[in-house]
Protein backbone atom coordinates (compact mmCIF):
# COMPACT_ATOMS: atom_id res chain seq x y z
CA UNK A 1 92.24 79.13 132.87
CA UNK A 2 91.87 82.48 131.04
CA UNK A 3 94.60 84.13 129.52
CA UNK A 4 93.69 88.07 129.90
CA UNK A 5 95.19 90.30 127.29
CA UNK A 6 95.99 93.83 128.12
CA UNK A 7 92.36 96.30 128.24
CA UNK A 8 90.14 92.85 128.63
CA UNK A 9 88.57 91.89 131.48
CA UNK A 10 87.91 88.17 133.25
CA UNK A 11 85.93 86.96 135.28
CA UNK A 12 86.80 85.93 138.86
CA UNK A 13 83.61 83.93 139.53
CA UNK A 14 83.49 80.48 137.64
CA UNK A 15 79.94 79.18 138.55
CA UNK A 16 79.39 79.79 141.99
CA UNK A 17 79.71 83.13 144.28
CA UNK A 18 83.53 83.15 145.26
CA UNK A 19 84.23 84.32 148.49
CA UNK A 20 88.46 84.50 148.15
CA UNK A 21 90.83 85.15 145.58
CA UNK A 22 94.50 84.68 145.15
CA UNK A 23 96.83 86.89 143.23
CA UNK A 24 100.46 85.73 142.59
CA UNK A 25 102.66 87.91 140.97
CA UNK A 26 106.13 87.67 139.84
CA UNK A 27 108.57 90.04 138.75
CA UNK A 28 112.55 90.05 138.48
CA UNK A 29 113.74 93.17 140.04
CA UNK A 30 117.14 93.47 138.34
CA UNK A 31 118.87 95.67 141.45
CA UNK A 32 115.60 97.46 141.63
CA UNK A 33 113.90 97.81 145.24
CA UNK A 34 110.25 97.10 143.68
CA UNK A 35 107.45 96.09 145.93
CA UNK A 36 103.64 94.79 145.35
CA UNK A 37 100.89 97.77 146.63
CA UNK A 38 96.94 97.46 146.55
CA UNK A 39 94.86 100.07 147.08
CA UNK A 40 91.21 99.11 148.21
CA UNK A 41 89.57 101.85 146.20
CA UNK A 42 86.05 103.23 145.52
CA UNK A 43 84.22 103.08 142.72
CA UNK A 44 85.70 106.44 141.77
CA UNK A 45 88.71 105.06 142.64
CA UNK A 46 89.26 106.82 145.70
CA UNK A 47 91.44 104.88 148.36
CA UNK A 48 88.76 104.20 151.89
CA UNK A 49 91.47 105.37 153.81
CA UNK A 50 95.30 105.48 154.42
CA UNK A 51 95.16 102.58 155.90
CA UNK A 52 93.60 100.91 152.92
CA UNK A 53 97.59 100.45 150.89
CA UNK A 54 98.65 97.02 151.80
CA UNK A 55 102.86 97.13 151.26
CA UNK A 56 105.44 95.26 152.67
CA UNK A 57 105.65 96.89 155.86
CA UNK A 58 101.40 96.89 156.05
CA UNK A 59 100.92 93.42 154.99
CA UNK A 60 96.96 93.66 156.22
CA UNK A 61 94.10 96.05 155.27
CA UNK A 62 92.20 97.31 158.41
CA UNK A 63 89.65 94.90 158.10
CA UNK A 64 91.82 91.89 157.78
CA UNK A 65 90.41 90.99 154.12
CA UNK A 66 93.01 91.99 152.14
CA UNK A 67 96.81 89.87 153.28
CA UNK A 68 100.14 90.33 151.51
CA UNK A 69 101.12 86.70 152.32
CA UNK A 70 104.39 85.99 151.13
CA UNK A 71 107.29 87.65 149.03
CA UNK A 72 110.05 85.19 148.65
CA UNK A 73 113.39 85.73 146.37
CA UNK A 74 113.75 82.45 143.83
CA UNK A 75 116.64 82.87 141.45
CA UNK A 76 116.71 86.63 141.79
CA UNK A 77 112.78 86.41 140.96
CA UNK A 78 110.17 88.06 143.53
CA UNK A 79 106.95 86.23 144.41
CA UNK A 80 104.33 88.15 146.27
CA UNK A 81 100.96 86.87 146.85
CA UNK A 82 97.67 88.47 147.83
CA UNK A 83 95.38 86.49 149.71
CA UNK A 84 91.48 88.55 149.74
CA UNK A 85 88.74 87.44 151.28
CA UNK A 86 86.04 88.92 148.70
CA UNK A 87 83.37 88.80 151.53
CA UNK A 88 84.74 90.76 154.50
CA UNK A 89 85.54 93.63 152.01
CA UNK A 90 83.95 96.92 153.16
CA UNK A 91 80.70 97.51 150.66
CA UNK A 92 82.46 100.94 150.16
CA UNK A 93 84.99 98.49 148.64
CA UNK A 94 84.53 98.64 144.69
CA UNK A 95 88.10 98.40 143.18
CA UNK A 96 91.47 96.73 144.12
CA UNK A 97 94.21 98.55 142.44
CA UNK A 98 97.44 96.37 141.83
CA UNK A 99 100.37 98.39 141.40
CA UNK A 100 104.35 97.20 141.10
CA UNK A 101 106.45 100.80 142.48
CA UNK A 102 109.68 101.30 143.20
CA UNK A 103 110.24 101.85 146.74
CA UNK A 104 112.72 104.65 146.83
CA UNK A 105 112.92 107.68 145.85
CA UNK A 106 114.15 109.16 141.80
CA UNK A 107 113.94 105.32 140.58
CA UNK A 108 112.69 104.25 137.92
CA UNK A 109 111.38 100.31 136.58
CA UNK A 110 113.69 100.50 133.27
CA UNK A 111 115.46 97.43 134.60
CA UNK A 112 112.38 95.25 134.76
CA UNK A 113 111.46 92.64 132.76
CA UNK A 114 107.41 91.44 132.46
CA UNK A 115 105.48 91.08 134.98
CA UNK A 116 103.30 87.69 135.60
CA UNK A 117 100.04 87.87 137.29
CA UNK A 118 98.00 84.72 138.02
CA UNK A 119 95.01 84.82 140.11
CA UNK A 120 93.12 81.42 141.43
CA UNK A 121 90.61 80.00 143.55
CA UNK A 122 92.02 79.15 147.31
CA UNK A 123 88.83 76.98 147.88
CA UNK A 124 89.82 74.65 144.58
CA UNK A 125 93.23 75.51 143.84
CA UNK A 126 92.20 75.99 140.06
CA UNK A 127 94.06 79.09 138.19
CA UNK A 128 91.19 81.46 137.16
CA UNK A 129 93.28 83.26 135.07
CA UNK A 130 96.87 84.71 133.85
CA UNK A 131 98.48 87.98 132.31
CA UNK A 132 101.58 89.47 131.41
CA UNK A 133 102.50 92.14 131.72
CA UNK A 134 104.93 94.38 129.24
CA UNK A 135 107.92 96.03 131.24
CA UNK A 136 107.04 99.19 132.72
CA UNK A 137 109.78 101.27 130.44
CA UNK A 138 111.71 104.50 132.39
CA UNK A 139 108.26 104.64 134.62
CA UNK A 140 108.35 104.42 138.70
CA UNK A 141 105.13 102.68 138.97
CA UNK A 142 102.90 100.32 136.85
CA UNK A 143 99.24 100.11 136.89
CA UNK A 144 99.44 95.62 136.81
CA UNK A 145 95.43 95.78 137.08
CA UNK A 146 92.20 96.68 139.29
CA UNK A 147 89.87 93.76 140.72
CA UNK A 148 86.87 95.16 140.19
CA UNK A 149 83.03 94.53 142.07
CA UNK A 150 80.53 93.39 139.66
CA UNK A 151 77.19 94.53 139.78
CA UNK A 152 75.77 91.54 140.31
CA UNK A 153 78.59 91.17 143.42
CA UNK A 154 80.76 89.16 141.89
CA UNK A 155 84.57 90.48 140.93
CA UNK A 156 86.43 90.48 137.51
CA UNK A 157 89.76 91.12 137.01
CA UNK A 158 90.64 94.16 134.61
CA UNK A 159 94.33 93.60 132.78
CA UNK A 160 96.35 97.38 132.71
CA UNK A 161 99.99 96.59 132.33
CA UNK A 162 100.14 100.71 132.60
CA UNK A 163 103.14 102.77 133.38
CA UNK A 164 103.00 105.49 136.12
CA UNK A 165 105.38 108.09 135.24
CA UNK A 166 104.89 109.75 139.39
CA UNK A 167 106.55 108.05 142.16
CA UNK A 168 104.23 105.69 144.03
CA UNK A 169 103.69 108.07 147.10
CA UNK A 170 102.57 110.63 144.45
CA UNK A 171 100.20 107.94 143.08
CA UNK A 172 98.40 107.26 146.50
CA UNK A 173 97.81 111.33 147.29
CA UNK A 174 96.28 111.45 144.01
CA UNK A 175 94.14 108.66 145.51
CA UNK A 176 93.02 110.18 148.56
């Protein structure tokens, strides 16, 4: 396992071609209605589509390769994981953007602790890699990272841990 510092990269292919990924991430929302977004992005990092945020209420991209599995509540701590399936991507596909957001209106993430991101091979069950991130300060969104395409097709995972000081629908028209 690789311990990614904020600005580094790692690498989400260990040996051979990896055709899922897994990305847990945990947060303690502190009274704050926070929720897990990625935006399937070009390499510009324009979103394919509207349809290409998966939320809570749109756990599935269009194509069915990107799945917000579960989000569960441990302790006051939220879980959510992303389940991708690297291969069904669209080619347009280039960038995954993970973003934490609060999901109302004139809130901000002040209340937040870190944020832990782990992402891991569903095929093996081995971690690939782990990063946490600073609290996100008076922002309304934080940038957690972007799963980026390779050029030689594999993906690597780019640590951000950056605040967002625009709401997250503001985020996502800037996106379009």
């Amino acid at each position: 396992m690789t311990e990614v510092i904020i600005g580094s990269s790692g690498p989400l292919l260990l040996g051979a071609k990896r055709c899922a990924a897994v990305v847990d991430v945990r947060w303690e929302p502190k009274g704050v209605p926070t929720g897990l977004f990625a935006l399937i992005e070009d390499a510009q990092g324009k979103l394919l589509s509207r349809d290409h945020v998966v939320f809570g209420r749109r756990p599935d991209s269009p194509d069915r390769a990107v799945f917000l599995r579960s989000t569960t509540f441990d302790n006051g701590a939220v879980h959510t994981q992303l389940q991708i399936d690297l291969e069904s991507l669209p080619s347009a596909a280039q960038r995954i953007e993970l973003v934490l957001g609060a999901r109302v209106a004139n809130v901000t993430l002040e209340a937040l602790g870190s944020v832990s991101l782990e992402t891991w091979d569903p095929r093996t069950g081995s971690q690939d890699l782990s990063f946490v991130s600073p609290p996100p300060g008076v922002s309304k969104c934080q940038i957690l990272g972007l799963l980026l395409r390779s050029s030689d097709g594999g993906w690597e995972f780019e640590a951000k841990g950056e605040p967002v000081d625009v709401d997250f629908s503001s985020l996502v028209r800037h996106r379009l």
